[in-house]
N, C-alpha and C. Protein backbone atom coordinates (compact mmCIF):
# COMPACT_ATOMS: atom_id res chain seq x y z
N UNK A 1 91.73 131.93 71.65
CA UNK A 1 92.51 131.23 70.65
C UNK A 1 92.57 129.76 71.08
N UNK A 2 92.15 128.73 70.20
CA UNK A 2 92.59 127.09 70.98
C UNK A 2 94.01 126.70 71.03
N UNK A 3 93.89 126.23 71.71
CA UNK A 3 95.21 125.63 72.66
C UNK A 3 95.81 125.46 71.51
N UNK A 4 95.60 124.31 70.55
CA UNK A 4 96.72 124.03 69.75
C UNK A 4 96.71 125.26 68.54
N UNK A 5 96.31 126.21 68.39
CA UNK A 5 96.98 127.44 67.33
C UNK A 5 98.13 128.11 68.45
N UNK A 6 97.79 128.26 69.65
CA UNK A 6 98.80 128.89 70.45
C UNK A 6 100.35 128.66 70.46
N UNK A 7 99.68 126.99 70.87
CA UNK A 7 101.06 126.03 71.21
C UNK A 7 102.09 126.20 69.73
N UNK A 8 101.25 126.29 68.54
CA UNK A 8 102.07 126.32 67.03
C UNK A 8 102.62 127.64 66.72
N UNK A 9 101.87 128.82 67.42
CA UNK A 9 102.24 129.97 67.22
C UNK A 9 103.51 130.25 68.47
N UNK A 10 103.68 129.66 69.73
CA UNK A 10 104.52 130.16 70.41
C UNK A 10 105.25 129.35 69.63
N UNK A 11 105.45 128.28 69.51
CA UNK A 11 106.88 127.34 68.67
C UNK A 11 107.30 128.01 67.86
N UNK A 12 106.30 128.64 66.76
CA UNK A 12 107.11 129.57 65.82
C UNK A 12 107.84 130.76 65.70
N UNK A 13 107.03 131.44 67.68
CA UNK A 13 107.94 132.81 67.60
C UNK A 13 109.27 132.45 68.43
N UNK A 14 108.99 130.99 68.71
CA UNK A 14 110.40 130.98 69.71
C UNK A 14 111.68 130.63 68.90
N UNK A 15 111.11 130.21 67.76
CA UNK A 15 111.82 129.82 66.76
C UNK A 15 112.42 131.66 65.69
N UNK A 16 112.08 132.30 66.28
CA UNK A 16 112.38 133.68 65.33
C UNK A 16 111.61 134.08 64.42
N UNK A 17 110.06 133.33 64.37
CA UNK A 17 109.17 133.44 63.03
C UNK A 17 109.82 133.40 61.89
N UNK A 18 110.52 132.24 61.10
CA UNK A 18 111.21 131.71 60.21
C UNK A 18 109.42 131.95 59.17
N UNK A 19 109.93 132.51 57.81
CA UNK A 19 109.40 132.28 56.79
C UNK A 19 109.16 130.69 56.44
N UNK A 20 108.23 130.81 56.04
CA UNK A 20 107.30 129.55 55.75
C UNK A 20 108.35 129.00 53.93
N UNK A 21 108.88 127.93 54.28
CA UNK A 21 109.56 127.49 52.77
C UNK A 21 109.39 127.42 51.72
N UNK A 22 109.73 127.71 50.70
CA UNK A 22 109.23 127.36 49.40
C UNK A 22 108.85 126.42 48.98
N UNK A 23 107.81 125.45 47.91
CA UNK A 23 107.45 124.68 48.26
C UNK A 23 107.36 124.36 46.45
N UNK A 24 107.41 122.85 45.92
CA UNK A 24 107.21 122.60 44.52
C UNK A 24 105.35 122.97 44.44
N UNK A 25 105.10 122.98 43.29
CA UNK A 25 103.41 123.11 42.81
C UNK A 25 103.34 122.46 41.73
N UNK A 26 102.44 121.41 41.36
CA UNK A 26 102.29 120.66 39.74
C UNK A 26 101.85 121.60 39.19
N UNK A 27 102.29 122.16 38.23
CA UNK A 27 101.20 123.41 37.12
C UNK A 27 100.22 122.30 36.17
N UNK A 28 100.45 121.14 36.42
CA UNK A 28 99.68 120.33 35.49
C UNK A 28 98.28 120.05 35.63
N UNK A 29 98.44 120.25 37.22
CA UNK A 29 97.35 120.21 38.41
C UNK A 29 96.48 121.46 38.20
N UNK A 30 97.12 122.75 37.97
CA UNK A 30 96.51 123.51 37.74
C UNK A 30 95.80 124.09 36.48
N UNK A 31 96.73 123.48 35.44
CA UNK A 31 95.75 124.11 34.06
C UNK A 31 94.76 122.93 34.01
N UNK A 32 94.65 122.44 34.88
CA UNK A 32 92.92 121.13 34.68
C UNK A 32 92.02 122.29 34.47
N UNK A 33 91.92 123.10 35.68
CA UNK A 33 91.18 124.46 36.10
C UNK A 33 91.25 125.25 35.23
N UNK A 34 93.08 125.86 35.05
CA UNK A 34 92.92 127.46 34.20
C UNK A 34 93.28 127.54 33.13
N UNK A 35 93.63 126.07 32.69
CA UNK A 35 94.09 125.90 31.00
C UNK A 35 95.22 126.63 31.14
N UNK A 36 96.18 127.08 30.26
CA UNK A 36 97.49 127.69 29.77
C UNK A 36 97.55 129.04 30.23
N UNK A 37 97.02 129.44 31.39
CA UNK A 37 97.04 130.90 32.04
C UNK A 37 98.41 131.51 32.03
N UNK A 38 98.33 132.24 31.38
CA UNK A 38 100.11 132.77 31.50
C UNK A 38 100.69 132.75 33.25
N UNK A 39 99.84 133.31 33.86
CA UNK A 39 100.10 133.39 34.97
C UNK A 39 101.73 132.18 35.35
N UNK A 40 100.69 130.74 34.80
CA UNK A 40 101.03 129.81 35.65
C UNK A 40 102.94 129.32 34.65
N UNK A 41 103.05 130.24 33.80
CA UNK A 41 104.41 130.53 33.29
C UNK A 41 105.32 131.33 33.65
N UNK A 42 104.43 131.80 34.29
CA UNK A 42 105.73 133.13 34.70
C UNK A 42 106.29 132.86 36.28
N UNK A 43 104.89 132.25 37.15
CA UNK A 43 105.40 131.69 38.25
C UNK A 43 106.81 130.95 38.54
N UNK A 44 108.08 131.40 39.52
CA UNK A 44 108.49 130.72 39.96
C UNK A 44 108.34 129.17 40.77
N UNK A 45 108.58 128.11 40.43
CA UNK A 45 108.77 126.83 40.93
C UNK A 45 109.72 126.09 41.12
N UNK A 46 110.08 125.84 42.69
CA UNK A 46 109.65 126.14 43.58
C UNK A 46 108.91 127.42 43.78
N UNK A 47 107.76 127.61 44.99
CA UNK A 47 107.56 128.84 44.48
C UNK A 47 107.62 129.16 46.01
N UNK A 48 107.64 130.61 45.99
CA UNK A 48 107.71 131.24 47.91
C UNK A 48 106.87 132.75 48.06
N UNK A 49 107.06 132.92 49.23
CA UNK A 49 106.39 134.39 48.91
C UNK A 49 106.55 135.84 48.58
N UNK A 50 107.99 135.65 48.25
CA UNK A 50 108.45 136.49 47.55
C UNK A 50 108.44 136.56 46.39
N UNK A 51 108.12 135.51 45.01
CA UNK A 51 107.57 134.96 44.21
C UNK A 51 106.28 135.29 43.95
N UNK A 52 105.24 134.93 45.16
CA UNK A 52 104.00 135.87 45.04
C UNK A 52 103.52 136.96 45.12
N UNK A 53 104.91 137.99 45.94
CA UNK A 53 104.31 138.94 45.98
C UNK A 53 104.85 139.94 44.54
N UNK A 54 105.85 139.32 43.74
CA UNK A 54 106.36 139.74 42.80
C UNK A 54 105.08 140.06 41.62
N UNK A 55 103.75 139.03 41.65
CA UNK A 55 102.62 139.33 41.16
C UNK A 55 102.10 140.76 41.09
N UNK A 56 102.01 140.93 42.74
CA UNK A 56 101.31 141.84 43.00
C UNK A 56 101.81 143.20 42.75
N UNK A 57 103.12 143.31 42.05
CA UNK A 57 103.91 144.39 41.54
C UNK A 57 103.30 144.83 40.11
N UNK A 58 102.97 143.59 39.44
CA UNK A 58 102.80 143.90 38.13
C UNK A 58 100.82 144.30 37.85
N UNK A 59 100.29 144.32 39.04
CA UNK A 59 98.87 144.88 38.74
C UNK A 59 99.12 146.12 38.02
N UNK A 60 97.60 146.33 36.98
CA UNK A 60 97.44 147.01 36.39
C UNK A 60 96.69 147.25 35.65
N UNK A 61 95.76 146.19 35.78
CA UNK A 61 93.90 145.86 35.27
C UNK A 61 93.44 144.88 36.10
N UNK A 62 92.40 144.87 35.38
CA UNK A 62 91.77 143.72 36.09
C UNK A 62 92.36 141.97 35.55
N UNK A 63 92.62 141.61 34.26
CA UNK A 63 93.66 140.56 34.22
C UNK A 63 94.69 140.53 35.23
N UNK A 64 95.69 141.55 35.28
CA UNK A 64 96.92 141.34 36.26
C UNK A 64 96.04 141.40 37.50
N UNK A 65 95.18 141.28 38.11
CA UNK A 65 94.62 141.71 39.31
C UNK A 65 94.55 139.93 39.43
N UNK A 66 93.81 139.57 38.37
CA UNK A 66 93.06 137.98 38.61
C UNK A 66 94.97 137.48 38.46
N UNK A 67 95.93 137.30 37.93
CA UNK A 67 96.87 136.59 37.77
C UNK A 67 97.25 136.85 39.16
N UNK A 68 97.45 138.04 39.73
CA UNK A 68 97.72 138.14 41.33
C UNK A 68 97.06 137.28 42.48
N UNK A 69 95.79 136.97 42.01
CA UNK A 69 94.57 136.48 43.09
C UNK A 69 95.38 134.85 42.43
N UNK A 70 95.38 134.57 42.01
CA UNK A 70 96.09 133.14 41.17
C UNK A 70 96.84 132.79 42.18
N UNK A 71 98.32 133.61 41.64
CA UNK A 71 99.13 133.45 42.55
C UNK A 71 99.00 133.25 44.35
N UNK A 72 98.35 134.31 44.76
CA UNK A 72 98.41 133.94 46.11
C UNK A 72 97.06 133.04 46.34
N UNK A 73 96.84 132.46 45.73
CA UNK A 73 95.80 131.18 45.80
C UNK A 73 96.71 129.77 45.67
N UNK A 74 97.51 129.86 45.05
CA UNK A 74 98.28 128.91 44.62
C UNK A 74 99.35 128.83 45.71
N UNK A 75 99.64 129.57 46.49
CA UNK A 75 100.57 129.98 47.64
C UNK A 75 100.08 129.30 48.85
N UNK A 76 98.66 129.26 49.04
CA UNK A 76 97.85 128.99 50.11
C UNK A 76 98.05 129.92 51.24
């Protein structure tokens, strides 16, 4: 592992592994790409990962599959 993923990973477990924050997203930024994707309406913004994984509840084809892959794309 290089030194500096270590050094960031011990900081974070010494820290209690705190969830990573919610964070704003331009959706304006994004329909350049996906045009008026419902997806990007239903998303919470701020958004977090509990938010994304709320996606992954509603699979159930292959659309809800791609709005899921969205979401945690948009999550980074």
């Amino acid at each position: 592992m290089p030194d500096n993923l270590r050094r960031r990973f011990q900081k974070w477990d010494a820290k209690g592994r705190p969830s990573q924050e919610a964070f704003e997203w331009e959706k304006k930024n994004w329909q350049k790409y996906l045009g008026n994707s419902s997806i990007l309406e239903t998303l919470p913004n701020p958004i977090d990962r509990a938010g994304v994984l709320e996606t992954f509840k509603l699979v159930h084809d292959p659309d809800s599959a791609l709005d899921a892959y969205i979401a945690s794309y948009l999550w980074g």
